[in-house]
N, C-alpha and C. Protein backbone atom coordinates (compact mmCIF):
# COMPACT_ATOMS: atom_id res chain seq x y z
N UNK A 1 9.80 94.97 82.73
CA UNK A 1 11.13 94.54 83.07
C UNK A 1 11.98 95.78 83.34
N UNK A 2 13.02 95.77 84.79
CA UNK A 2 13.56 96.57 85.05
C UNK A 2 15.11 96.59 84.63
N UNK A 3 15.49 97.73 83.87
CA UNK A 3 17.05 97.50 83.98
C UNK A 3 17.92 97.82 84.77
N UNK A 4 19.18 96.73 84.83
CA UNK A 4 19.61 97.03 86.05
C UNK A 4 20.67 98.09 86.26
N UNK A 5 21.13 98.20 87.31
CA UNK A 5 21.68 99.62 87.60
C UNK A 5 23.00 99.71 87.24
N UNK A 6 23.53 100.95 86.51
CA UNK A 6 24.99 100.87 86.00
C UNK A 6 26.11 100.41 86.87
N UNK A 7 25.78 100.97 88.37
CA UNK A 7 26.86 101.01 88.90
C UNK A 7 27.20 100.27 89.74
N UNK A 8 26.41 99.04 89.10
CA UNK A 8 27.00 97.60 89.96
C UNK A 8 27.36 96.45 88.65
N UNK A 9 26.88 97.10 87.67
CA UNK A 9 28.06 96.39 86.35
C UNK A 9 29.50 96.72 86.23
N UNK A 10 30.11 95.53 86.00
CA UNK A 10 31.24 95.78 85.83
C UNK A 10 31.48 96.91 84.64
N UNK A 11 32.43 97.63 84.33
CA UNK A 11 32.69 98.19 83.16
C UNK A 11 33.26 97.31 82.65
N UNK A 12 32.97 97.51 81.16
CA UNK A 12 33.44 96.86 79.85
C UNK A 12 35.51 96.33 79.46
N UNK A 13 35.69 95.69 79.66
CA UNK A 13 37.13 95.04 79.43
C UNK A 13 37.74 95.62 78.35
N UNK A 14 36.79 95.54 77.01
CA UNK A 14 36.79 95.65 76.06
C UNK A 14 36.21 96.74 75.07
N UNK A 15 37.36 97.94 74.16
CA UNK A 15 36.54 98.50 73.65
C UNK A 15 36.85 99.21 72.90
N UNK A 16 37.02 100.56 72.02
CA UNK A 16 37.71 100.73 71.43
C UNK A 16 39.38 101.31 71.09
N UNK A 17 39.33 101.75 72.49
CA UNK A 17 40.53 101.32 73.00
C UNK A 17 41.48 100.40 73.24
N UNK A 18 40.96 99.18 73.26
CA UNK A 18 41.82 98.45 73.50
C UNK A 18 42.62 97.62 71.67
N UNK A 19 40.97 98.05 70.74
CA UNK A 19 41.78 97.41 69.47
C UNK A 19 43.01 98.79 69.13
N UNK A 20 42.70 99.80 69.52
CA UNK A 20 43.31 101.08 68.78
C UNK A 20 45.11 100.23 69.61
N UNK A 21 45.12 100.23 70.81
CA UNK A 21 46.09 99.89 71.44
C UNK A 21 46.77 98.60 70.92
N UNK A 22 46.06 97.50 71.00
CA UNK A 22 46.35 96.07 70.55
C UNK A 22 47.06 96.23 69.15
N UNK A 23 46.91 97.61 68.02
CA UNK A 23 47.40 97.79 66.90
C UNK A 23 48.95 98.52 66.85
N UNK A 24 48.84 99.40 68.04
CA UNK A 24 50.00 99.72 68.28
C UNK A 24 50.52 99.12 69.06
N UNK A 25 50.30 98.22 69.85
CA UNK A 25 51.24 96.86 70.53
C UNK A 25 52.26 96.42 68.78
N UNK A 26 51.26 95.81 68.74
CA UNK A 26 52.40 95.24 67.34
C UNK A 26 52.84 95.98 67.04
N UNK A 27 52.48 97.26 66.19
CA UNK A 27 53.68 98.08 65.55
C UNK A 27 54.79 98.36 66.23
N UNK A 28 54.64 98.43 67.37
CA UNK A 28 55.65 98.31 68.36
C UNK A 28 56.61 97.29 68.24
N UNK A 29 56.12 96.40 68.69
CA UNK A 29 56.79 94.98 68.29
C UNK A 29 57.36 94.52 67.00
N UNK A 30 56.75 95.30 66.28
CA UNK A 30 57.40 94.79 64.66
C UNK A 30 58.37 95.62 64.17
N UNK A 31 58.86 97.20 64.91
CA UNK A 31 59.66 98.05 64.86
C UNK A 31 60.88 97.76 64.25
N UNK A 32 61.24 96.32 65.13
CA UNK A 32 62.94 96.54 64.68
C UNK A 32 63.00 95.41 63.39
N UNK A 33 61.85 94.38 63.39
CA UNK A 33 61.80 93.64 61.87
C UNK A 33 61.46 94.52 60.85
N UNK A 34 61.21 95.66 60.70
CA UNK A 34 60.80 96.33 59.36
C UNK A 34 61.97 97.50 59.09
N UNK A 35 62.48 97.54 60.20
CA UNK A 35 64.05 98.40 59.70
C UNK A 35 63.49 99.56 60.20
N UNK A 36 62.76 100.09 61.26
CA UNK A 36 62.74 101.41 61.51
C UNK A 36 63.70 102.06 63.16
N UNK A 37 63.96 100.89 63.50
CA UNK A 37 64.60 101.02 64.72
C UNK A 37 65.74 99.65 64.75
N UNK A 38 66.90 100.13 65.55
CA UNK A 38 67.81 99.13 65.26
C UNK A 38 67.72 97.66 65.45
N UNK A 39 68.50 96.69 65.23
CA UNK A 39 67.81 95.35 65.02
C UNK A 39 68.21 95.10 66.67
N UNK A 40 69.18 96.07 67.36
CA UNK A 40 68.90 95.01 69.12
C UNK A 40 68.31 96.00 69.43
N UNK A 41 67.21 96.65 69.82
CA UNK A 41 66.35 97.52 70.38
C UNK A 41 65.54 96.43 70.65
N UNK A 42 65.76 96.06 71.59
CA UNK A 42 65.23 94.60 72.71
C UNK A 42 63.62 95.16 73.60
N UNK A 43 64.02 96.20 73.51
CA UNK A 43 62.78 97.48 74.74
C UNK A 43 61.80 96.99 73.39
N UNK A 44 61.39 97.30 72.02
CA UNK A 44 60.14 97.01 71.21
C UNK A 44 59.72 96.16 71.54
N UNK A 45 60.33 95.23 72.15
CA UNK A 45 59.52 93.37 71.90
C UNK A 45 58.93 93.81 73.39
N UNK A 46 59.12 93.93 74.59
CA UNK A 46 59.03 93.73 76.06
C UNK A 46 58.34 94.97 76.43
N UNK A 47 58.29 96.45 75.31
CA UNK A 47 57.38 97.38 76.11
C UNK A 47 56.06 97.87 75.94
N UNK A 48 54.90 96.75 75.15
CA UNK A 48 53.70 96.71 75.21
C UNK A 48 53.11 95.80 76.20
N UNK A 49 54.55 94.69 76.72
CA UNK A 49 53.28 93.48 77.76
C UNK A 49 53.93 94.38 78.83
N UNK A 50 54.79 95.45 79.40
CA UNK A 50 55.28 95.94 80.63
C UNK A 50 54.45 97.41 80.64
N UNK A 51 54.49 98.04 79.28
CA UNK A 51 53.06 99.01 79.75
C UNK A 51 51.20 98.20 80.01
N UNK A 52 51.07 97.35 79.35
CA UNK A 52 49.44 96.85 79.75
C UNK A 52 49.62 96.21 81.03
N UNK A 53 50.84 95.46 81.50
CA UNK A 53 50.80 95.35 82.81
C UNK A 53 50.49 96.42 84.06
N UNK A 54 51.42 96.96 83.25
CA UNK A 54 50.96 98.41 84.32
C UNK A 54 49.75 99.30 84.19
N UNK A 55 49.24 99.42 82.72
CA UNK A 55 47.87 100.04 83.36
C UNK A 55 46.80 99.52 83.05
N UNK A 56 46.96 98.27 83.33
CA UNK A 56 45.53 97.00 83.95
C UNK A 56 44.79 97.27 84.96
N UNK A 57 46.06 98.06 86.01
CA UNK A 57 45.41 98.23 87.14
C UNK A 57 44.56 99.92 87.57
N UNK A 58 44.28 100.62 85.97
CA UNK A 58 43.65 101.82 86.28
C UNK A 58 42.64 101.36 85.92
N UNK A 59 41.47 102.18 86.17
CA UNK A 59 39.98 101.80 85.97
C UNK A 59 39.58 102.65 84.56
N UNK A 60 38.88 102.10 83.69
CA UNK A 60 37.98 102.99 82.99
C UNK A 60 39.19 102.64 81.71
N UNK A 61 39.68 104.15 80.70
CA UNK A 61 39.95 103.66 79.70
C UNK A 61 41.43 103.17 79.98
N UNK A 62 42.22 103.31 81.01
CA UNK A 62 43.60 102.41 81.04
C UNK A 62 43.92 101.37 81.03
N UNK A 63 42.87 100.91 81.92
CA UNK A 63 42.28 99.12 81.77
C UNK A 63 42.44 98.77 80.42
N UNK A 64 41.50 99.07 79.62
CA UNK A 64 40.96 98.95 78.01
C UNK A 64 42.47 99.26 77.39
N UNK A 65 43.32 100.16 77.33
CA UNK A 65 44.17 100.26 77.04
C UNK A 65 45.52 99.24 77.32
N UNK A 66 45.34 99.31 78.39
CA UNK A 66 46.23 98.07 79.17
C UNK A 66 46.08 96.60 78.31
N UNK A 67 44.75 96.20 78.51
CA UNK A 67 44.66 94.88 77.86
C UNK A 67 44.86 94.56 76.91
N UNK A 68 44.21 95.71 75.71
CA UNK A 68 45.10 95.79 74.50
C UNK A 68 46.47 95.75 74.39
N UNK A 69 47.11 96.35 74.94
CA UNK A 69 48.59 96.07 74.44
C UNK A 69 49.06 94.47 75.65
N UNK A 70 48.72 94.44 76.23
CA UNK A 70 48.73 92.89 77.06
C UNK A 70 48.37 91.50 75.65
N UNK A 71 47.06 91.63 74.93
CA UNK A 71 46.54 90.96 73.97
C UNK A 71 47.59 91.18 73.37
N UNK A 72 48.11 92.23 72.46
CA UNK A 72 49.30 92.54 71.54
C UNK A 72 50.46 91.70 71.94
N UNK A 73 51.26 91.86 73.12
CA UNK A 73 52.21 90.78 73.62
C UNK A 73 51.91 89.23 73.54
N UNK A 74 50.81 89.39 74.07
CA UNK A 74 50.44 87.75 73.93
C UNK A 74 50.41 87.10 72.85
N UNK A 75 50.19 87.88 71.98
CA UNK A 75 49.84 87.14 70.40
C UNK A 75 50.80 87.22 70.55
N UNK A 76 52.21 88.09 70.16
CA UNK A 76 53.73 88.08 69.89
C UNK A 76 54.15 86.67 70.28
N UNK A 77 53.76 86.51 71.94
CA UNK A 77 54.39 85.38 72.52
C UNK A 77 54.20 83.77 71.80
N UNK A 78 52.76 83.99 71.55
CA UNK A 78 52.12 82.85 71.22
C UNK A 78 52.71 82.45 69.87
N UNK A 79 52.76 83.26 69.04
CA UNK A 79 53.57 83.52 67.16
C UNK A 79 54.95 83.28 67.52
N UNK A 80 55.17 83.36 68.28
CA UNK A 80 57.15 82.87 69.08
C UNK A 80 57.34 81.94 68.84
N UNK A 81 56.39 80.78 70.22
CA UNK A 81 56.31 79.91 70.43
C UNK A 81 55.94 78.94 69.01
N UNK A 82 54.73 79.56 68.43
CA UNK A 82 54.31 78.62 67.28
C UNK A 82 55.51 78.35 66.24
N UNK A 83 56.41 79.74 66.03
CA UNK A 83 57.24 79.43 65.30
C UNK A 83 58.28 78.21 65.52
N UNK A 84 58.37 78.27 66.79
CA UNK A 84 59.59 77.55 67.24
C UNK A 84 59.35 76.09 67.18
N UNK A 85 57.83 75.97 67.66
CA UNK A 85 57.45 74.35 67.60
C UNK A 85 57.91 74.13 66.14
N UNK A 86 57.29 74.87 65.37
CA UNK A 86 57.32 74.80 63.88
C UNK A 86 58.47 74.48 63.63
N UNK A 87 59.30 75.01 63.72
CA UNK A 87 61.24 74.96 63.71
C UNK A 87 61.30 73.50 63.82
N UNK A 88 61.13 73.35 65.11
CA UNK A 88 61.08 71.88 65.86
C UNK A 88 61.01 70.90 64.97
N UNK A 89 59.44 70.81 64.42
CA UNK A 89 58.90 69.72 63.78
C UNK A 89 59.63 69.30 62.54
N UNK A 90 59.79 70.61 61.61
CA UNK A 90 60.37 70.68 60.77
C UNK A 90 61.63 70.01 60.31
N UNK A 91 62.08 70.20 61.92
CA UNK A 91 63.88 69.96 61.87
C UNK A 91 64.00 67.68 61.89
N UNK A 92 62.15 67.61 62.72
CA UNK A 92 62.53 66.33 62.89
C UNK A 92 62.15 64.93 61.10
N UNK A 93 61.83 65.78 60.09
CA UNK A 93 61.46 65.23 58.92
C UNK A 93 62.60 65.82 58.01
């Protein structure tokens, strides 16, 4: 059995870059809830999904980097949202 050739695999999405990143997404994001940066410093919440947006589109480790902090936002977004349904439900009992 032959293996196949590197350079028609995609590279990897995923890797250690992207958890190292995905960790500092949040810390990012959690900046101004833990009291280290002021409570309207609005830029913590919005500048891990506006940097992985932007380097999604480099190849190799920026990608990996990118997505990580993209994943990092997303969870934020998603923990938003959950809260709020939560709010919601809450409010209707």
């Amino acid at each position: 059995m032959t293996e196949p050739l590197r350079r028609y695999l995609a590279p990897e999405p995923f890797g250690p870059e992207s958890f190292a990143s995905a960790i500092l997404g949040f810390l990012c994001i959690a900046l101004p809830f833990i009291g280290w940066v002021p409570n309207d410093a609005v830029w913590c919440l919005f500048a891990p999904g506006v940097a992985g947006a932007a380097l999604i589109f480099f190849p190799g480790s920026g990608r990996r980097i990118g997505i990580g902090l993209l994943a990092a936002f997303l969870g934020f977004f998603l923990i938003a949202l959950a809260f709020l349904a939560g709010l919601a439900v809450g409010h209707l009992f």
